[in-house]
Structure formats: structure tokens, C-alpha cells
Protein backbone atom coordinates (compact mmCIF):
# COMPACT_ATOMS: atom_id res chain seq x y z
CA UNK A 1 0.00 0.00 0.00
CA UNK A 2 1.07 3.14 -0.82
CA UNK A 3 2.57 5.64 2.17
CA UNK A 4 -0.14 8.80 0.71
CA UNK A 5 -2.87 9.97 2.29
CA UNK A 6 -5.36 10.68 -1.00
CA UNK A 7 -6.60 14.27 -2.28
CA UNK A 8 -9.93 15.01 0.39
CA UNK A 9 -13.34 16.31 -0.43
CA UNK A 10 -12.37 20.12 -1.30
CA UNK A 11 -16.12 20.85 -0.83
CA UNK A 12 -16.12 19.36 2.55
CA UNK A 13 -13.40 21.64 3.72
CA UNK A 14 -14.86 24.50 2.60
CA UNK A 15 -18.07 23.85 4.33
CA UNK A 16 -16.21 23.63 7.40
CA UNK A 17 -14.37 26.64 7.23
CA UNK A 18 -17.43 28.28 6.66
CA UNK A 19 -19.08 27.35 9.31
CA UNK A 20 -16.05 28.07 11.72
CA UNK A 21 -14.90 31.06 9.73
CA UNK A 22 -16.21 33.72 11.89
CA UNK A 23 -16.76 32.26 14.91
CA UNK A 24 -12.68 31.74 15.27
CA UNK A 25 -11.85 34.89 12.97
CA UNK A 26 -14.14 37.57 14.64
CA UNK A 27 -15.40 36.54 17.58
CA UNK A 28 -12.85 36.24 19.94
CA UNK A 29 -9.00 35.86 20.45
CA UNK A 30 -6.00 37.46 18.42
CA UNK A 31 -7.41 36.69 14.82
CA UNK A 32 -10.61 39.03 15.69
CA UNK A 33 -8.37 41.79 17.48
CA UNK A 34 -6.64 42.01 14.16
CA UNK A 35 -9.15 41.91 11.39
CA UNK A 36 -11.09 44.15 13.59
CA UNK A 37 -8.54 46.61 13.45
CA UNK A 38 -6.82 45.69 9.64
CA UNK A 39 -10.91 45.89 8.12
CA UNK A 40 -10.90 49.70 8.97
CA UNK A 41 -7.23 50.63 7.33
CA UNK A 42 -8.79 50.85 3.54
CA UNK A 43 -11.70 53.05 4.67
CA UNK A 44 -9.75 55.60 6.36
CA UNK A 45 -9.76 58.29 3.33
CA UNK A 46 -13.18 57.96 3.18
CA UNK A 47 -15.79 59.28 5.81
CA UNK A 48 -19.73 60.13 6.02
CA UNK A 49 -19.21 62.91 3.54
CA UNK A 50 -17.77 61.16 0.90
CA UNK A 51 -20.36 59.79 -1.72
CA UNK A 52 -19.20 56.70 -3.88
CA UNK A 53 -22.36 56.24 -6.08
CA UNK A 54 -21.04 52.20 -7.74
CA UNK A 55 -19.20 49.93 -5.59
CA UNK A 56 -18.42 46.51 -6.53
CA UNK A 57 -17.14 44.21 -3.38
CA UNK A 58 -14.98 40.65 -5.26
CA UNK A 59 -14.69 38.34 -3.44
CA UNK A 60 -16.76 39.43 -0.51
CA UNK A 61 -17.45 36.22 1.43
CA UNK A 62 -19.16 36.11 4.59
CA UNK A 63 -19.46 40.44 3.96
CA UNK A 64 -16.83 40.86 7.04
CA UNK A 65 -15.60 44.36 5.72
CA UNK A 66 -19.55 46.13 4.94
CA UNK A 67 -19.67 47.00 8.23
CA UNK A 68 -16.31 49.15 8.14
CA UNK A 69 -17.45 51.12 4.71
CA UNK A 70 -17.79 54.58 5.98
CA UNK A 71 -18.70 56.13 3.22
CA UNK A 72 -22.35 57.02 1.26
CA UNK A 73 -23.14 54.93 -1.57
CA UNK A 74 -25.94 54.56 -4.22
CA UNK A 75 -25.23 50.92 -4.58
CA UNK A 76 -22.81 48.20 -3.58
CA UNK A 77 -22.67 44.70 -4.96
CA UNK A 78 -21.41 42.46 -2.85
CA UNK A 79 -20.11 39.42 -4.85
CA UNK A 80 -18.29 35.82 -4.70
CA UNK A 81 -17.96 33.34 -6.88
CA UNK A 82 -18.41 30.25 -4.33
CA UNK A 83 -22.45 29.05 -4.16
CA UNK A 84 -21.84 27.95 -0.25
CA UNK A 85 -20.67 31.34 0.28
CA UNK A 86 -23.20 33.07 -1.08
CA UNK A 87 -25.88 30.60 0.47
CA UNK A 88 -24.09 31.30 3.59
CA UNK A 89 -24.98 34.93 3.96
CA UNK A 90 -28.21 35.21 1.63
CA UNK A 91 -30.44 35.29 4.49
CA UNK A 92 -29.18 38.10 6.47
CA UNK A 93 -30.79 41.42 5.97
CA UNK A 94 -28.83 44.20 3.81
CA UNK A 95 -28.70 48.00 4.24
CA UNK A 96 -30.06 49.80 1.33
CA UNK A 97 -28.54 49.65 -1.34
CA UNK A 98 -26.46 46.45 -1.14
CA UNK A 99 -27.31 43.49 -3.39
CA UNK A 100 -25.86 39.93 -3.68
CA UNK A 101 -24.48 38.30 -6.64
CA UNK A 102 -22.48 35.50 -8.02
CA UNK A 103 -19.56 36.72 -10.20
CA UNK A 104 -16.21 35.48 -11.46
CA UNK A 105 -13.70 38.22 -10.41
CA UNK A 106 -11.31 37.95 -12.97
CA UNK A 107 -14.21 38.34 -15.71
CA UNK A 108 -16.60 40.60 -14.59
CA UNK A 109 -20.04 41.04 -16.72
CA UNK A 110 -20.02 45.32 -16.45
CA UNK A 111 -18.82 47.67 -19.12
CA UNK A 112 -15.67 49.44 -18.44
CA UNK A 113 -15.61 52.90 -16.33
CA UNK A 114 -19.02 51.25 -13.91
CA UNK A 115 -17.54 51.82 -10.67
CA UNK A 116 -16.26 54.33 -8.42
CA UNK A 117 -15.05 51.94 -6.26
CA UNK A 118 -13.59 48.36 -6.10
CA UNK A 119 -13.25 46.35 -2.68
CA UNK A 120 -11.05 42.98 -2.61
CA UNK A 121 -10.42 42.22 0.92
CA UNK A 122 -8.15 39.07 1.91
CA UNK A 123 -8.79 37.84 -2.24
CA UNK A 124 -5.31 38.02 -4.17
CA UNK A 125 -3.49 35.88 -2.33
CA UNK A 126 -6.55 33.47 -3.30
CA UNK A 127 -6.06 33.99 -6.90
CA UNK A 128 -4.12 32.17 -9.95
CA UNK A 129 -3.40 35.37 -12.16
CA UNK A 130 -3.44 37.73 -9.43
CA UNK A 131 -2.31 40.84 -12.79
CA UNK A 132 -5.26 39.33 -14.78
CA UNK A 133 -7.65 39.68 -11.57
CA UNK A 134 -6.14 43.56 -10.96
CA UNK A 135 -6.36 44.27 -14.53
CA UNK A 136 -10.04 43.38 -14.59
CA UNK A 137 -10.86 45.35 -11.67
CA UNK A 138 -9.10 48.74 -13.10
CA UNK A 139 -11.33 47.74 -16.41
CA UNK A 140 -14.52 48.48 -14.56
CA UNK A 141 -13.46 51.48 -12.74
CA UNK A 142 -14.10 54.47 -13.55
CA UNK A 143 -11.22 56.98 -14.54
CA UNK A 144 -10.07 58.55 -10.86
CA UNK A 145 -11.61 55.50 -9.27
CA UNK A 146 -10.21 53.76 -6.54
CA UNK A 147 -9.43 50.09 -6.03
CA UNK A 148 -9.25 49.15 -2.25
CA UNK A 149 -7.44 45.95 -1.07
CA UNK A 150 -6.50 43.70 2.01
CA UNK A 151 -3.91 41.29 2.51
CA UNK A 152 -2.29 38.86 4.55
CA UNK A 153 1.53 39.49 5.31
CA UNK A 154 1.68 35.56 4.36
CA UNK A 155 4.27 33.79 4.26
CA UNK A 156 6.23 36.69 6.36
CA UNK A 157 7.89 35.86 9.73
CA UNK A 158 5.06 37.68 12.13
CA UNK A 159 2.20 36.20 10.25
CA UNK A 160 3.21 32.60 10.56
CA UNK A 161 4.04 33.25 14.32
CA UNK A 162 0.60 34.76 14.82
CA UNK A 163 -1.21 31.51 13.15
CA UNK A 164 0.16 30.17 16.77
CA UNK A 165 -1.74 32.10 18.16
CA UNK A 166 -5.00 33.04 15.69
CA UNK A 167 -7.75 30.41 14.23
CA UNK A 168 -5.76 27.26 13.84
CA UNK A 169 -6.61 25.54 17.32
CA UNK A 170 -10.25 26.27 16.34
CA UNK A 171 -9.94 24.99 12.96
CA UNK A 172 -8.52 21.68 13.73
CA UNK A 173 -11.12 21.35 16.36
CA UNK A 174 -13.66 21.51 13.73
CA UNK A 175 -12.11 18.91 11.67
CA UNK A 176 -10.40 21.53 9.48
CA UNK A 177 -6.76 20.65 8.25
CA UNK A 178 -5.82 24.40 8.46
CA UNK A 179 -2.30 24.76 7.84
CA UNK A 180 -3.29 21.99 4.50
CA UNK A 181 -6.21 24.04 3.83
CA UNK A 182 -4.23 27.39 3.92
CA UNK A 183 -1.87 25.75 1.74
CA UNK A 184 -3.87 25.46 -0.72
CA UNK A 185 -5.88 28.52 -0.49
CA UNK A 186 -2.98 31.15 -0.02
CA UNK A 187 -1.15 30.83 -3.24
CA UNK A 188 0.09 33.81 -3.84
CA UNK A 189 3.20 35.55 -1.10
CA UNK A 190 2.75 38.88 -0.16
CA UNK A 191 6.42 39.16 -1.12
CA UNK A 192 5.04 39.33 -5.00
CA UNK A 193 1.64 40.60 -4.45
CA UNK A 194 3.09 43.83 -2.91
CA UNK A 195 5.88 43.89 -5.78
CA UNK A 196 2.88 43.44 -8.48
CA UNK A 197 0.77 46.40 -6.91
CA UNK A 198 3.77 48.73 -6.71
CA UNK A 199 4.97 48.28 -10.16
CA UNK A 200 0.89 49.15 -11.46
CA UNK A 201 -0.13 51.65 -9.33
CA UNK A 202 1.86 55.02 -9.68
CA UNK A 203 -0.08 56.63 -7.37
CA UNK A 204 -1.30 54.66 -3.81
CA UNK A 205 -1.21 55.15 -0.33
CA UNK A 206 -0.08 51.81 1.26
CA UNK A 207 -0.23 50.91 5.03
CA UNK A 208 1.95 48.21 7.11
CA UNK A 209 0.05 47.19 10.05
CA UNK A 210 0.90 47.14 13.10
CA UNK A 211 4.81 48.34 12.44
CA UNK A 212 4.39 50.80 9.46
CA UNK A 213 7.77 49.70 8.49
CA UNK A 214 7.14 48.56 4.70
CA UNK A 215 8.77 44.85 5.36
CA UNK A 216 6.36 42.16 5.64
CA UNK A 217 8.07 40.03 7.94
CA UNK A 218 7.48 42.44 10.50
CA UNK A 219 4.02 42.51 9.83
CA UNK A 220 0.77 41.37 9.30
CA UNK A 221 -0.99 42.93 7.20
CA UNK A 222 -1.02 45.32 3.88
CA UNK A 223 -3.50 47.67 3.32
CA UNK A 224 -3.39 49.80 0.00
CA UNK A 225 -5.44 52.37 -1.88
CA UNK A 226 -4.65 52.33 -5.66
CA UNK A 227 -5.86 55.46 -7.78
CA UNK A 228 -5.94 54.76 -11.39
């Protein structure tokens, strides 16, 4: 017999993280200090007197970052392209103006110049092409438009120490292989992610958290504001 311990039900481990995914990321413990704090970076330029009439959320999962969005808005879709996702939230109620919907983010079914804003929160490190994905998003935004994103400080030195101490005990008492599951989920390093956004976006206003010193290893998250 063969020493190799067979591919698992993908679905199946999805379901679970879903259904421990806020519970051990928001609820309690290090992992909801941080998001807590990390959700709010992006929204900082904007306030209650800043209107944003088209917002397009990819990627928006269990909707953890609509509570930070500060500013006014005419409409804001939030989508994902995972059914058990979407099923997951679809029964909660939605401020005005906020709409579900199923959509691939790196093909998106708008015309160019729709939005004034685009929202991908804890997504590229999730994605194969992550330039395709970014290129799409810009597509769709209108000129002076803003593209908002979130990410891990994966596979840097502080963000693998605070997996010690964040969801993984949780996870694994769920039946979740985490540090598998996160294998396969975080594909992309923020070492390149960050490299990719600098070389596109002339003009940003980037955020380490909680050092500000621009070196991922000493952080654990990257939050960026990308003006095209």
C-alpha cells in the first residue's frame, strides 16, 4: 500500500471553514483583534461625507468588511464566486442599497468605467493570475476611481508566528486541516503581491500594520489604496 494519504473532499473543507470562519476569525482571540482593526485601514480616506455612487465588493465572502465602509453609496454589490458562500450569507438582511451576486472576479459582466469603487479584501493571495484579476478590476473602474485591497503578510515571519496564536486551534477542532487548507488557499506571497501592486499603481497610499515599516516580515498585514 502506498505511504499517501489521497486528495480530500475540497467541498467538505470548505463547508467547514465556513461554518467556523467567523466564529474563530471575529469573535474572539487574536485573529478578531486584528481583522477588527486591519478591516478599517482601507476606509480611512473615506468618511460620512464622501459619496461613492457604484461599488463593486470581489470576493466578498461572509461580507466581514460592509460593516467598516464609511462612506455614502448609491449601490454596492457584494459578490463571490463560491455558491456555499453566497448561500451562507443570503439570508441576512442588507442595508439599502447592497445586493448579492455570483460573479467570477477575474471576468466581470459590467462595461468598463461602472464603478467608483472596487473592494477585494483578503482575495489576491486566493487567486491564480493575481495581474489578470487587478487588470479586470481597473477595467470596470471608472477613470479617478479607486481600487481598495486587504492582505495577509503571508508567508512573512510575524504572520506565521501569529497563526500560533489566531484560528488554527479552532480549525482543527472543527475537523479543518488548516495549515493543508491554507496551503492550498494562499497561493500567492505577499512578497510578490506587494511587488505586483507597486509596479501598477503610480499613485497609492499603502499601510503596514501594526509596524508601518514597509517589510512584511514584521508585519501582518497590507493595506493599500490604488488610484488609477
Amino acid at each position: 500500500m502506498k505511504k499517501y494519504i489521497p486528495l480530500p473532499d475540497y467541498e467538505e473543507l470548505v463547508k467547514k471553514w465556513l461554518s467556523n470562519y467567523d466564529a474563530s476569525n471575529y469573535q474572539g482571540g487574536l485573529s478578531a483583534y486584528v481583522l477588527r482593526e486591519t478591516h478599517s485601514l482601507i476606509e480611512k480616506p473615506f468618511n460620512g461625507d464622501v459619496h461613492l455612487s457604484q461599488i463593486l465588493e470581489v470576493g466578498a465572502g461572509t461580507l466581514a468588511h460592509l460593516p467598516f465602509v464609511r462612506h455614502r453609496f448609491d449601490r454596492y454589490i457584494a459578490s463571490d464566486f463560491d455558491d456555499a458562500v453566497l448561500k451562507s450569507v443570503s439570508g441576512r438582511k442588507l442595508p439599502h442599497g447592497v445586493e448579492l451576486m455570483k460573479l467570477d472576479g477575474a471576468a466581470l459582466p459590467f462595461e468598463s468605467d461602472s464603478f467608483d469603487r472596487v473592494i477585494a479584501t483578503h482575495v489576491l493571495e486566493h487567486v491564480p493570475f493575481p495581474h489578470i484579476a487587478i487588470g479586470e478590476w481597473v477595467r470596470v473602474l471608472k477613470p479617478g476611481g479607486v481600487l481598495s485591497v486587504l492582505l495577509p503578510c503571508d508567508p512573512g515571519w510575524a504572520w506565521r508566528i501569529g497563526r500560533a496564536f489566531g484560528p488554527r486551534k479552532q480549525a482543527e477542532r472543527a475537523g479543518l486541516p488548516y495549515d493543508y487548507y491554507m496551503a492550498r488557499e494562499h497561493i500567492n506571497s505577499i512578497f510578490n503581491l506587494s511587488e505586483i501592486l507597486k509596479f501598477h499603481f503610480p499613485e497609492r497610499q499603502i499601510t503596514w500594520w501594526p509596524s508601518r515599516v514597509p517589510i512584511p516580515d514584521v508585519n501582518l498585514i497590507y493595506a493599500g489604496n490604488f488610484y488609477v
